[in-house]
C-alpha atoms as a PDB file:
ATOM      1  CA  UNK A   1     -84.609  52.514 -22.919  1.00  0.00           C
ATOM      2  CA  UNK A   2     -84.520  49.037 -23.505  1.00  0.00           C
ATOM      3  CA  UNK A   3     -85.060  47.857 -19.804  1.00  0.00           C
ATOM      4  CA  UNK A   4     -88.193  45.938 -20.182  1.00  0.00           C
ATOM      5  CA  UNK A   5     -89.467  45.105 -17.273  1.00  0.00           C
ATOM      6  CA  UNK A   6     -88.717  48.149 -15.678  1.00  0.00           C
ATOM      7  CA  UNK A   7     -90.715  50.076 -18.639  1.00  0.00           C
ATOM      8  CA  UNK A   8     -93.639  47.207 -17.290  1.00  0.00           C
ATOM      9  CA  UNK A   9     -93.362  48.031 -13.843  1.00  0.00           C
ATOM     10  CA  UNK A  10     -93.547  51.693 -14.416  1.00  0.00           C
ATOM     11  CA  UNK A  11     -96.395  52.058 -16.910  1.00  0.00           C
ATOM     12  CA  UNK A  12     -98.034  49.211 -14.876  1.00  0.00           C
ATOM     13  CA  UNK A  13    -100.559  51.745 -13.046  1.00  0.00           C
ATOM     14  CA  UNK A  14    -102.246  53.339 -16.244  1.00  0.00           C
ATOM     15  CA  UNK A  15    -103.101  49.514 -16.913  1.00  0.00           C
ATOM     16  CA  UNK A  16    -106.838  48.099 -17.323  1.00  0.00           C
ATOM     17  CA  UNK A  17    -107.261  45.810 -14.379  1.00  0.00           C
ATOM     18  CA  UNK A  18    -106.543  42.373 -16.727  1.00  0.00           C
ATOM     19  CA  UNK A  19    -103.519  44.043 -17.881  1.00  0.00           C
ATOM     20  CA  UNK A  20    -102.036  44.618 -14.462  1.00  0.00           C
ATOM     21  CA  UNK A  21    -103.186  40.751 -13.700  1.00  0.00           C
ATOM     22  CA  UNK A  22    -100.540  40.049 -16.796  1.00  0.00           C
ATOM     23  CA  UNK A  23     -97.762  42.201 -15.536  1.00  0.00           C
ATOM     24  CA  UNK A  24     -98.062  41.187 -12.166  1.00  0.00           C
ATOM     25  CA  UNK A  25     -97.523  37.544 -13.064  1.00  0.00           C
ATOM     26  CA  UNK A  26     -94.837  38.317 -15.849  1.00  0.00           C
ATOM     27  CA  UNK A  27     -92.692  40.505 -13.236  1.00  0.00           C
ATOM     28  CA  UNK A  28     -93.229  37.623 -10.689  1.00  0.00           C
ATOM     29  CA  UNK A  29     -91.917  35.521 -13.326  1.00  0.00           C
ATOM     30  CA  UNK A  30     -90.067  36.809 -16.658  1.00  0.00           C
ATOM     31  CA  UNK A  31     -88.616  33.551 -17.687  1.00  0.00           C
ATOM     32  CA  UNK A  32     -92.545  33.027 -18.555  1.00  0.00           C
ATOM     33  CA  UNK A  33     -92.135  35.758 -21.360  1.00  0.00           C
ATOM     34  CA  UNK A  34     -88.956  33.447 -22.880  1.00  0.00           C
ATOM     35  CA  UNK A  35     -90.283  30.338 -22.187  1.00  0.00           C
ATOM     36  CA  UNK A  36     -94.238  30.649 -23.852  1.00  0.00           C
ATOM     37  CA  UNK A  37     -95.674  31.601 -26.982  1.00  0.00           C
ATOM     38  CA  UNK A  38     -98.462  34.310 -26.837  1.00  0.00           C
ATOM     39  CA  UNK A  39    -100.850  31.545 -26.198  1.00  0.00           C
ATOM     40  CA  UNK A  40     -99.474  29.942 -24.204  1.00  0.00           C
ATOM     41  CA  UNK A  41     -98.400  33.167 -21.560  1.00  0.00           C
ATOM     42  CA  UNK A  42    -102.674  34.119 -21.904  1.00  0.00           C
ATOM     43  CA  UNK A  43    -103.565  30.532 -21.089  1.00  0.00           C
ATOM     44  CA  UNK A  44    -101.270  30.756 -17.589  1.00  0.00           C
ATOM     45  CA  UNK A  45    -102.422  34.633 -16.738  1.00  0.00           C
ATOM     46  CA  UNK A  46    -105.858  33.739 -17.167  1.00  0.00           C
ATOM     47  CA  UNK A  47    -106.233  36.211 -20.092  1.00  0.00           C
ATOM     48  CA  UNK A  48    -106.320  36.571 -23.944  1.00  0.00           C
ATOM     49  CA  UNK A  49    -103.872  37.591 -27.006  1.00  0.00           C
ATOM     50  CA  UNK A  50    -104.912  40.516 -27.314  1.00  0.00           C
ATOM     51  CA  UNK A  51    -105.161  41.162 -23.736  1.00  0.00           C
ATOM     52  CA  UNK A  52    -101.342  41.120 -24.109  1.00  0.00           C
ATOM     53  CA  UNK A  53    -101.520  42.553 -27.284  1.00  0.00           C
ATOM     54  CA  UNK A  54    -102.528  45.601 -25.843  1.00  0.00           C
ATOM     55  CA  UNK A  55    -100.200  45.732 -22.788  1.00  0.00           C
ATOM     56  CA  UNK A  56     -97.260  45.405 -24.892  1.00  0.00           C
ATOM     57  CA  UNK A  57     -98.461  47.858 -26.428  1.00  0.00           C
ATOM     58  CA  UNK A  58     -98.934  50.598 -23.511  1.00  0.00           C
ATOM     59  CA  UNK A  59     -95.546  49.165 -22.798  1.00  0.00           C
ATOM     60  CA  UNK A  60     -94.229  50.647 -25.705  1.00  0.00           C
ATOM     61  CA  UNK A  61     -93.507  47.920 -27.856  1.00  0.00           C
ATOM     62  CA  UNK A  62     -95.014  47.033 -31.342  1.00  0.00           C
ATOM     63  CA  UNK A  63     -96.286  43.660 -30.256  1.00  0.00           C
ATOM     64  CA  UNK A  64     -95.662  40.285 -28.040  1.00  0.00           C
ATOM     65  CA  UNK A  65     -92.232  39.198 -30.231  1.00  0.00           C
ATOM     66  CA  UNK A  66     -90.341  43.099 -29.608  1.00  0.00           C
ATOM     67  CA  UNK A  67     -91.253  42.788 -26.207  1.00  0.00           C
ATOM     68  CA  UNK A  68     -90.310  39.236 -25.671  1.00  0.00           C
ATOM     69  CA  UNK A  69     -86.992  40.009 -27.620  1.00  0.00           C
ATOM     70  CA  UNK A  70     -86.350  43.044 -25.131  1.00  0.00           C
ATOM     71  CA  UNK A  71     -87.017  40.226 -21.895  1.00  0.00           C
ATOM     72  CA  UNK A  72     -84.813  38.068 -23.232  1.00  0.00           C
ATOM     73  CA  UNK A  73     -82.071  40.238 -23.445  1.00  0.00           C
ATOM     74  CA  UNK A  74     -82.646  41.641 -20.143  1.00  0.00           C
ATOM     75  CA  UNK A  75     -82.416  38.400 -18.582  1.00  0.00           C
ATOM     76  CA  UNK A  76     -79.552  37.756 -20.064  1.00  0.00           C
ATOM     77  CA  UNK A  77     -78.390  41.047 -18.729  1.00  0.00           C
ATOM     78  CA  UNK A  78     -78.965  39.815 -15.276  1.00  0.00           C
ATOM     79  CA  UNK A  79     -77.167  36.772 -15.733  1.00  0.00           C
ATOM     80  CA  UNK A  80     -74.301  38.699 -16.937  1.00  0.00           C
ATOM     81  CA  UNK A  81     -74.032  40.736 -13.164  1.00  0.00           C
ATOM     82  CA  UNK A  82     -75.035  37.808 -11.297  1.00  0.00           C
ATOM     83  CA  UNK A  83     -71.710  36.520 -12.721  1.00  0.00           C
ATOM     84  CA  UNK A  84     -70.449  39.785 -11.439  1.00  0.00           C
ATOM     85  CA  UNK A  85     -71.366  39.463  -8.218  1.00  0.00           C
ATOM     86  CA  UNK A  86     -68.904  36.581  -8.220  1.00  0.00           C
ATOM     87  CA  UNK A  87     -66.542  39.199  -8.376  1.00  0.00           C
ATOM     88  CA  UNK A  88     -66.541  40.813  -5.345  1.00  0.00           C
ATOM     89  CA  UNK A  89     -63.578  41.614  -2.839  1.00  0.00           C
ATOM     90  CA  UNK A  90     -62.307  38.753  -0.702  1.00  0.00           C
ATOM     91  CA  UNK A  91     -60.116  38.753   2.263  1.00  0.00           C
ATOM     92  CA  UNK A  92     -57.400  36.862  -0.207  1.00  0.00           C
ATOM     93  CA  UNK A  93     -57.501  39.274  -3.025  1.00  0.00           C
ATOM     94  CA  UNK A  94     -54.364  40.889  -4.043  1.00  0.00           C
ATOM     95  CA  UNK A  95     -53.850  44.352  -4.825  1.00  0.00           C
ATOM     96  CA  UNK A  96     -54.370  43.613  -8.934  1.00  0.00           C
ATOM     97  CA  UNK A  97     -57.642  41.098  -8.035  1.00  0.00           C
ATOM     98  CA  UNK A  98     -58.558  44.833  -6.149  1.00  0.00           C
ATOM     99  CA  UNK A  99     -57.639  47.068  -9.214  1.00  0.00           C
ATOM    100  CA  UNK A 100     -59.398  44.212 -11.541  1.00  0.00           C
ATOM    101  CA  UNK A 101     -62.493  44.108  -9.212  1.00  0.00           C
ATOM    102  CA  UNK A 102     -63.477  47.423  -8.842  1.00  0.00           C
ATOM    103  CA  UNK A 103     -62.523  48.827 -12.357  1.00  0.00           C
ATOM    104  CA  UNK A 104     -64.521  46.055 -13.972  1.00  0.00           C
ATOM    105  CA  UNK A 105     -67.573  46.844 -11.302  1.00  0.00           C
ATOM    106  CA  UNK A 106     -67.150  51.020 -12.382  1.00  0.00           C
ATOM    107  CA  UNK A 107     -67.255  49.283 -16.130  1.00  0.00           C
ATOM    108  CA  UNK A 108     -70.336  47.506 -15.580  1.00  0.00           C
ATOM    109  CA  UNK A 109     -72.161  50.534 -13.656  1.00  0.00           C
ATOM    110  CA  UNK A 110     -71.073  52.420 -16.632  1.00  0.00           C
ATOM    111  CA  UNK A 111     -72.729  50.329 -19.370  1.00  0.00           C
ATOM    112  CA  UNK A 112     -75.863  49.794 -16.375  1.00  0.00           C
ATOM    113  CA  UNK A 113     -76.334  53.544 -16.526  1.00  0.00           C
ATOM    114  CA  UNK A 114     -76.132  53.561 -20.645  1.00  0.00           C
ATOM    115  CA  UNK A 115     -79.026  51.266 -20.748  1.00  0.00           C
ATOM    116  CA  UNK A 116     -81.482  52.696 -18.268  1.00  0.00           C
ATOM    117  CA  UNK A 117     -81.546  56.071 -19.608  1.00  0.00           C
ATOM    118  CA  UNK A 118     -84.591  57.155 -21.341  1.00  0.00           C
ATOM    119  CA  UNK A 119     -84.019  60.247 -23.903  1.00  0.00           C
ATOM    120  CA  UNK A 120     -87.042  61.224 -23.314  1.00  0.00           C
ATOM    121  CA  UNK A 121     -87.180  61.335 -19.800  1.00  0.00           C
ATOM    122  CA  UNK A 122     -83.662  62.759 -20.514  1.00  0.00           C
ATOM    123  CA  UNK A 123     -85.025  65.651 -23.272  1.00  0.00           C
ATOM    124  CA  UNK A 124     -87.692  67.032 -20.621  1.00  0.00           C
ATOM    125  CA  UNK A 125     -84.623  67.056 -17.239  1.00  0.00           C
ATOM    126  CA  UNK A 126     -82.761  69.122 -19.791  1.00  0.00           C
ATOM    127  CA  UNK A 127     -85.331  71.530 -20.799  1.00  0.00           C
ATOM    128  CA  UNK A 128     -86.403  71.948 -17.087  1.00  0.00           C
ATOM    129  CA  UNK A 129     -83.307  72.726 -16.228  1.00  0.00           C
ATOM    130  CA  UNK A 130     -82.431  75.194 -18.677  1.00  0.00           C
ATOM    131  CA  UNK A 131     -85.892  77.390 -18.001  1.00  0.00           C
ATOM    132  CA  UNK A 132     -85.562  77.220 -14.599  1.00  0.00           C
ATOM    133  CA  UNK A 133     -84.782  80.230 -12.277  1.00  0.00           C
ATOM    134  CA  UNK A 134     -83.096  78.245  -9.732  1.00  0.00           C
ATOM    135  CA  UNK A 135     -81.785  74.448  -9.668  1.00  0.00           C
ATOM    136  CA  UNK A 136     -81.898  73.287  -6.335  1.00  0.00           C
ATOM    137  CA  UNK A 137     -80.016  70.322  -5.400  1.00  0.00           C
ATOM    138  CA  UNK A 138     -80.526  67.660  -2.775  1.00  0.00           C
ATOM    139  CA  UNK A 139     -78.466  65.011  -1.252  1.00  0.00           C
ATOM    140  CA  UNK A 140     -76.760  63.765   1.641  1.00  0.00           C
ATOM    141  CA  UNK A 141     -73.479  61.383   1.842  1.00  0.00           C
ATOM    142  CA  UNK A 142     -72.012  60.295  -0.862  1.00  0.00           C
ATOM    143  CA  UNK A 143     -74.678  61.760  -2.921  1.00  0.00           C
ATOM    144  CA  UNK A 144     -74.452  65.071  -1.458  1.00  0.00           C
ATOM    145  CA  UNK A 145     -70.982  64.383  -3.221  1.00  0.00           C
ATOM    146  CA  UNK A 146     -72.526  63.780  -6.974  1.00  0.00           C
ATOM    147  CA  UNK A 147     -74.603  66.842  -5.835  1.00  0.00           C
ATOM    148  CA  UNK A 148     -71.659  68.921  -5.743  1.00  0.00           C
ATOM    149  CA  UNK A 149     -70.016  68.215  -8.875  1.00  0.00           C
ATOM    150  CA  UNK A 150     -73.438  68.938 -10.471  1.00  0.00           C
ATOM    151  CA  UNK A 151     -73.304  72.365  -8.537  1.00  0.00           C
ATOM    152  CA  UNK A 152     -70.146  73.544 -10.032  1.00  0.00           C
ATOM    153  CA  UNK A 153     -71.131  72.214 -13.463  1.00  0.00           C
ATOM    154  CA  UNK A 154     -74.166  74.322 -13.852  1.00  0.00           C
ATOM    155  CA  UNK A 155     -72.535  77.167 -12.035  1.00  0.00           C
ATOM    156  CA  UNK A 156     -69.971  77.637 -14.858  1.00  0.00           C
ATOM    157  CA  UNK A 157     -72.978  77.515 -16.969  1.00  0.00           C
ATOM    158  CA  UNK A 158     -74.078  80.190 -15.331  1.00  0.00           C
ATOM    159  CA  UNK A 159     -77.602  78.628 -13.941  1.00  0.00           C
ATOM    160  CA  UNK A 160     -78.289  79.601 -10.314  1.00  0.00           C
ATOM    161  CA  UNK A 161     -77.649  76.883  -8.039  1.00  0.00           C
ATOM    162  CA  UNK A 162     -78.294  76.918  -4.242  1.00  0.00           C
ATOM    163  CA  UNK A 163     -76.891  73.638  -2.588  1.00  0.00           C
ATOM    164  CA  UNK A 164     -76.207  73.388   1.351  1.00  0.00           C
ATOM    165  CA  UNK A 165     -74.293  70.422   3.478  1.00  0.00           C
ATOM    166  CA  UNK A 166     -76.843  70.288   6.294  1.00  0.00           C
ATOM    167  CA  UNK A 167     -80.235  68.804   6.388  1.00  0.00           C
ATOM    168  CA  UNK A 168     -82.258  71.448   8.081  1.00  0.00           C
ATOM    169  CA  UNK A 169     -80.666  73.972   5.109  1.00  0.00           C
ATOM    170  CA  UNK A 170     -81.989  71.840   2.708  1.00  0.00           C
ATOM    171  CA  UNK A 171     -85.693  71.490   4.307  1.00  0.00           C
ATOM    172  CA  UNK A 172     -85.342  75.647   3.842  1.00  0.00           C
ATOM    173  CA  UNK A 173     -84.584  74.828   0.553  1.00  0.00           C
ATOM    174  CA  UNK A 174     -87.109  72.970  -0.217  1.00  0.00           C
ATOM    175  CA  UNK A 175     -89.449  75.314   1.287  1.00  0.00           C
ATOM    176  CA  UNK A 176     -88.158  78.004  -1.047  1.00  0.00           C
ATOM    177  CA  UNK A 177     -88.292  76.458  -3.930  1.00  0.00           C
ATOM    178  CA  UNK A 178     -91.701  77.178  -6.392  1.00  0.00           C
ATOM    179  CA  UNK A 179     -92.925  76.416  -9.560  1.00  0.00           C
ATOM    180  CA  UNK A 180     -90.328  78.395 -11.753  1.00  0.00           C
ATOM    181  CA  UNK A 181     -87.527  76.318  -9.989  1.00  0.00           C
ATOM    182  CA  UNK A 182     -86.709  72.348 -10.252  1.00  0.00           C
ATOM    183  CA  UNK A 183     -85.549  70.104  -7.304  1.00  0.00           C
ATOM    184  CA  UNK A 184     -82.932  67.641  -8.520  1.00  0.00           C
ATOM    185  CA  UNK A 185     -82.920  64.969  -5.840  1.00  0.00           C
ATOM    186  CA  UNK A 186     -80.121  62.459  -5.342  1.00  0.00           C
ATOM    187  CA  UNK A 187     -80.414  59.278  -3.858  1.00  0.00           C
ATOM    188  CA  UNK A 188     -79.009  55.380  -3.745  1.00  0.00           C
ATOM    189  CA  UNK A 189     -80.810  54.135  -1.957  1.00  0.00           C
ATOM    190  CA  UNK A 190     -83.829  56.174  -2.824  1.00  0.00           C
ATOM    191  CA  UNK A 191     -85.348  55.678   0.685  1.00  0.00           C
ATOM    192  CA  UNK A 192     -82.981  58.685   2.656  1.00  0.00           C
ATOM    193  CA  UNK A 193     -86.047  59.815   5.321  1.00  0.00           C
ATOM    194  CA  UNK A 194     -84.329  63.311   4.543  1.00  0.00           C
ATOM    195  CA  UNK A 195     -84.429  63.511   1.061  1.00  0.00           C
ATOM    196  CA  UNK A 196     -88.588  62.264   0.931  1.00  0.00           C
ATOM    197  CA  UNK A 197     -89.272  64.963   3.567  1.00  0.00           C
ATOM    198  CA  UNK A 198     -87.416  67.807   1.707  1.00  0.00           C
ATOM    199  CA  UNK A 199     -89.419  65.584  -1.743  1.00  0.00           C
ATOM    200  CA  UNK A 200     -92.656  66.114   0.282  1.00  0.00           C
ATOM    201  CA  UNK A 201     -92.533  69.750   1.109  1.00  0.00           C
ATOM    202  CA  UNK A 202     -91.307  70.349  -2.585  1.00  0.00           C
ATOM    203  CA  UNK A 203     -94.486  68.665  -4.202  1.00  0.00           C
ATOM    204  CA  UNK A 204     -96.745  70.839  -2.240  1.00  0.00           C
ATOM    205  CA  UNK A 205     -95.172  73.604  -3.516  1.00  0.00           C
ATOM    206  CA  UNK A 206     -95.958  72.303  -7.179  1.00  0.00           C
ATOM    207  CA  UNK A 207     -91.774  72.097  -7.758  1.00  0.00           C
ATOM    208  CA  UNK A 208     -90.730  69.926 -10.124  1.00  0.00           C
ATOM    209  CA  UNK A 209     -88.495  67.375  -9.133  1.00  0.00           C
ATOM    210  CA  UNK A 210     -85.996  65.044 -11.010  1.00  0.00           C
ATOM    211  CA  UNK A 211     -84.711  62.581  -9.085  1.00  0.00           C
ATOM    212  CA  UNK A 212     -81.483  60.670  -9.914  1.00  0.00           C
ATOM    213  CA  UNK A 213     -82.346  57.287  -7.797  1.00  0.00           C
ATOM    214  CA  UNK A 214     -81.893  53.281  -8.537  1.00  0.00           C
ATOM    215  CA  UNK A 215     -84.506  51.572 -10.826  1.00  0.00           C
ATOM    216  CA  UNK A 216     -86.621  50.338  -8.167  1.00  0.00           C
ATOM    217  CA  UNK A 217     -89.396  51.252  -6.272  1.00  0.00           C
ATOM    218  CA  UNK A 218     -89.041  53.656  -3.701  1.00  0.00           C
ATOM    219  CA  UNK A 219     -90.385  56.392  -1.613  1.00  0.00           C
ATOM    220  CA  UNK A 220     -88.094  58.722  -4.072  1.00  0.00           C
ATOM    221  CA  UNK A 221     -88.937  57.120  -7.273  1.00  0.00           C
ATOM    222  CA  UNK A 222     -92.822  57.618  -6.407  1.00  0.00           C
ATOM    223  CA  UNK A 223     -92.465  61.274  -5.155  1.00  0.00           C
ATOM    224  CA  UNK A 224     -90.615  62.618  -8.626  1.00  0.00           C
ATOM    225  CA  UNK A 225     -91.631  63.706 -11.546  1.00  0.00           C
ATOM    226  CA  UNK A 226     -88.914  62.318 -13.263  1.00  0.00           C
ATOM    227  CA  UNK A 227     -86.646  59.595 -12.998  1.00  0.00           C
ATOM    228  CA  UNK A 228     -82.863  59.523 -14.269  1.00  0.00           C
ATOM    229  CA  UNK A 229     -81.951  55.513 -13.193  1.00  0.00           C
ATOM    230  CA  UNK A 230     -78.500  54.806 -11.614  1.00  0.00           C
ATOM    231  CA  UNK A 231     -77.021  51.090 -11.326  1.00  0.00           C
ATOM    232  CA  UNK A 232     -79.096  49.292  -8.608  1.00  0.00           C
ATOM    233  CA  UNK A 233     -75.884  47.059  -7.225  1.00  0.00           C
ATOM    234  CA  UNK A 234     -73.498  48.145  -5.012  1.00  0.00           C
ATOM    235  CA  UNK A 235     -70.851  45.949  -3.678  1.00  0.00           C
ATOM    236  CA  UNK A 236     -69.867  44.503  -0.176  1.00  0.00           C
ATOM    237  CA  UNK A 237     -68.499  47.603   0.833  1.00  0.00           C
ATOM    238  CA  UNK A 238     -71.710  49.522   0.184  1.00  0.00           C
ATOM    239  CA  UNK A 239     -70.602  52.274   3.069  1.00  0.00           C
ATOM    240  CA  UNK A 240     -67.563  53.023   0.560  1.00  0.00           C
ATOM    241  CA  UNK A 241     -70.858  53.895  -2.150  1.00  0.00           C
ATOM    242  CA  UNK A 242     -68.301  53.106  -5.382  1.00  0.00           C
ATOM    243  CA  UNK A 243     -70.176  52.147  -8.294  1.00  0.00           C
ATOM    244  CA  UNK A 244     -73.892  53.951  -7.295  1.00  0.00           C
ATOM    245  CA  UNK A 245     -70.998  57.173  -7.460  1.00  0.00           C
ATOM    246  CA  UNK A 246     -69.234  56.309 -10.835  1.00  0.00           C
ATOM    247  CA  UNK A 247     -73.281  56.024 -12.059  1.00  0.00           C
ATOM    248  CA  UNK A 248     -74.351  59.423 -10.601  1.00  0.00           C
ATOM    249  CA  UNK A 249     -71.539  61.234 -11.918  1.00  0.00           C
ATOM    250  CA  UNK A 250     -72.043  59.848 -15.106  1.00  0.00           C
ATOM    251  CA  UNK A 251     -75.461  61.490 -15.121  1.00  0.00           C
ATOM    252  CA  UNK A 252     -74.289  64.582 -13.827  1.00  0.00           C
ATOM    253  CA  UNK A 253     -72.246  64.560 -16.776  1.00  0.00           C
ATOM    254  CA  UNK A 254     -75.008  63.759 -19.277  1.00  0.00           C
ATOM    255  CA  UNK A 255     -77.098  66.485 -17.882  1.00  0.00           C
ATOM    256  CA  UNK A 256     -74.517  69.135 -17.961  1.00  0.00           C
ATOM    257  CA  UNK A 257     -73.031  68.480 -21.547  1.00  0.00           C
ATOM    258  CA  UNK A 258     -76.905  67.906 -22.862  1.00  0.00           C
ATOM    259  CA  UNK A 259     -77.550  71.372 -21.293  1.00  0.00           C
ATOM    260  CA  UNK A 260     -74.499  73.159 -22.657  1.00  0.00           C
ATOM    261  CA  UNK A 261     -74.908  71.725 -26.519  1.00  0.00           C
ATOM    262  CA  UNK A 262     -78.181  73.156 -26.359  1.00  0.00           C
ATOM    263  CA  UNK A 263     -76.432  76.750 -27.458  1.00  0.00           C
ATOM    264  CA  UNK A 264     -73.309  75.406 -28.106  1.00  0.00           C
ATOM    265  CA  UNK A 265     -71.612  78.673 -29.183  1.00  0.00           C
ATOM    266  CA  UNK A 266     -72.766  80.225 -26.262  1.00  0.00           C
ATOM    267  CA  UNK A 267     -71.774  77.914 -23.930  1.00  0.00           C
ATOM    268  CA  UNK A 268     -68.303  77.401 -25.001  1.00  0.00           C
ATOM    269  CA  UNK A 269     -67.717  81.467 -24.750  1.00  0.00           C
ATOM    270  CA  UNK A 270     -69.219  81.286 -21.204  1.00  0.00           C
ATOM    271  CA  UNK A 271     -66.998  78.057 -20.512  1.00  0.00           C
ATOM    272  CA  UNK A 272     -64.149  80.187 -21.625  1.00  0.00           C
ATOM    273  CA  UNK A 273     -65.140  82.818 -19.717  1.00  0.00           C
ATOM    274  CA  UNK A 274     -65.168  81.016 -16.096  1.00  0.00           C
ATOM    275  CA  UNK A 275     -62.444  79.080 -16.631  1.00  0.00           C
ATOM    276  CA  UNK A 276     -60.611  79.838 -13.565  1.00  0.00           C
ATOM    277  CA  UNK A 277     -56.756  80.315 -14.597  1.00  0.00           C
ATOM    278  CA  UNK A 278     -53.907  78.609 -12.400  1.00  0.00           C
ATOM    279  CA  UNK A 279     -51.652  80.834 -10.651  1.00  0.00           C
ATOM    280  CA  UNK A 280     -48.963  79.560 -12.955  1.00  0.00           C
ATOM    281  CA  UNK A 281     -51.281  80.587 -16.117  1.00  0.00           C
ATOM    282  CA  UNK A 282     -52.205  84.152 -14.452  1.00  0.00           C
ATOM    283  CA  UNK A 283     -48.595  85.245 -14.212  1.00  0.00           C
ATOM    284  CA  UNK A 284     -47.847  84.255 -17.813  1.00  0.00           C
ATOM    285  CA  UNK A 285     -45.919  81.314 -16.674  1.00  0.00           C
ATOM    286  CA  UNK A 286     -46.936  78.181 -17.302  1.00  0.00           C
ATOM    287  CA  UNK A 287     -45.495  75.766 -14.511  1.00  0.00           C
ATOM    288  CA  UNK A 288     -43.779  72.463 -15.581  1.00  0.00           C
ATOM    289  CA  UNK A 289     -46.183  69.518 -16.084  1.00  0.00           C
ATOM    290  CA  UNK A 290     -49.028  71.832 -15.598  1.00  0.00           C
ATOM    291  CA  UNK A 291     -52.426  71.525 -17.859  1.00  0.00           C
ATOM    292  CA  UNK A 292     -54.581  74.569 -19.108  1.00  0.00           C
ATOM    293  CA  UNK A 293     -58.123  72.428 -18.800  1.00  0.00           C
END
């Protein structure tokens, strides 16, 4: 993942106490990374080289110049969607300024989504998923919509699922699930009062929960085990929850076609196997136009 400062932030709490002092006043501040030489950046956090040495290190990074290379392009990442923020939808827009606006926006989410996944994080959501008895899934809204696609994906996969519209179902949930199972939680906004209750009751039951969230911090983010990072923009119609939905989906997708490849033989034959035929295709007629996937 080459997200920096969110790496920073994240790993920020195993820090010594000097090296949170340096990561506090470098994610106040990033341009201080581009802007100052090792020296210089110890001088104005009160610390040493090798001070920083050692939290780029824990970080992840080899040393001071990969990490200040990975800054600088995720400033310039920012700079990039503060440009598209410009593009939002006006009263004036025409109906192609609409199609150009919110196809670019789905783009962008996209490419948001590529670049915050972690295939590590990504490796262990997989194999928890694969070795558990019973995936239960968690949302409400729009997400309760990503939720549902990631229902019928596993389903033809043929891992149990057990999903439910209502809230007070999904507090039973919760309640039900145990140690063999895994929660997958998902959540914009990551602060849904619902979604941290159900969160709650599932960490004292030892569940382990992935949690498909925004890179920030949140209530969700600090109650799962693992974090699968959606776009953290939405646009002016946030209510309409476009691009946070292209990004879910898009890990939905990632999880189920990780998951299938891992016996890809096997999956394909079981694919094949609940493939649900269309009336057209069951009678031996094909109807005009119509598609067999």
């Amino acid at each position: 993942m080459s997200n920096a400062l969110l790496k920073l932030r994240e790993q920020s709490r195993l820090f010594s106490t000097t090296e949170r002092e340096i990561a506090m006043h470098i994610l106040e501040n990033p341009q201080l990374v581009v802007d100052m030489s090792i020296h210089e950046l110890a001088k104005h956090t009160f610390s040493s080289a090798s001070s920083i040495v050692r939290l780029c290190n824990h970080t992840g990074y080899s040393g001071y110049k990969e990490f200040r290379k990975a800054v600088t392009h995720e400033l310039a990442m920012r700079e990039q969607s503060k440009r598209t923020e410009q593009k939002e939808i006006t009263r004036s827009d025409s109906l192609q300024d609409i199609i150009d606006k919110i196809s670019y926006a789905n783009i962008v989410s996209l490419e948001e989504t590529r670049e915050l996944m972690d295939a590590a994080v990504l490796r262990t959501c997989v194999d928890l998923i694969k070795n558990a008895r019973m995936i239960y899934l968690f949302g409400l809204g729009a997400s309760l919509c990503a939720a549902r696609d990631a229902y019928l994906k596993f389903l033809r996969l043929n891992k149990l699922c057990v999903i439910n519209d209502d809230w007070h179902s999904q507090i039973l949930q919760a309640r039900n699930a145990g140690t063999q199972d895994v929660g997958i939680v998902i959540s914009y906004s990551g602060a849904t009062v619902e979604m941290v209750e159900c969160m709650k009751i599932m960490r004292e039951n030892n569940t382990p929960i992935i949690a498909i969230t925004r890179c920030e911090n949140s209530p969700v983010s600090e109650l799962a085990d693992h974090l699968l990072y959606t776009t953290s923009r939405e646009s002016i119609f946030r209510s309409g929850a476009t691009s946070s939905r292209i990004s879910q989906l898009c890990i939905i997708d990632i999880l189920y076609t990780a998951l299938a490849n891992e016996d890809y033989e096997a999956s394909l034959e079981q694919l094949s196997r609940t493939h649900i035929r269309k009336p057209g295709q069951i009678s031996g007629k094909m109807y005009k136009g119509s598609s067999q996937f």
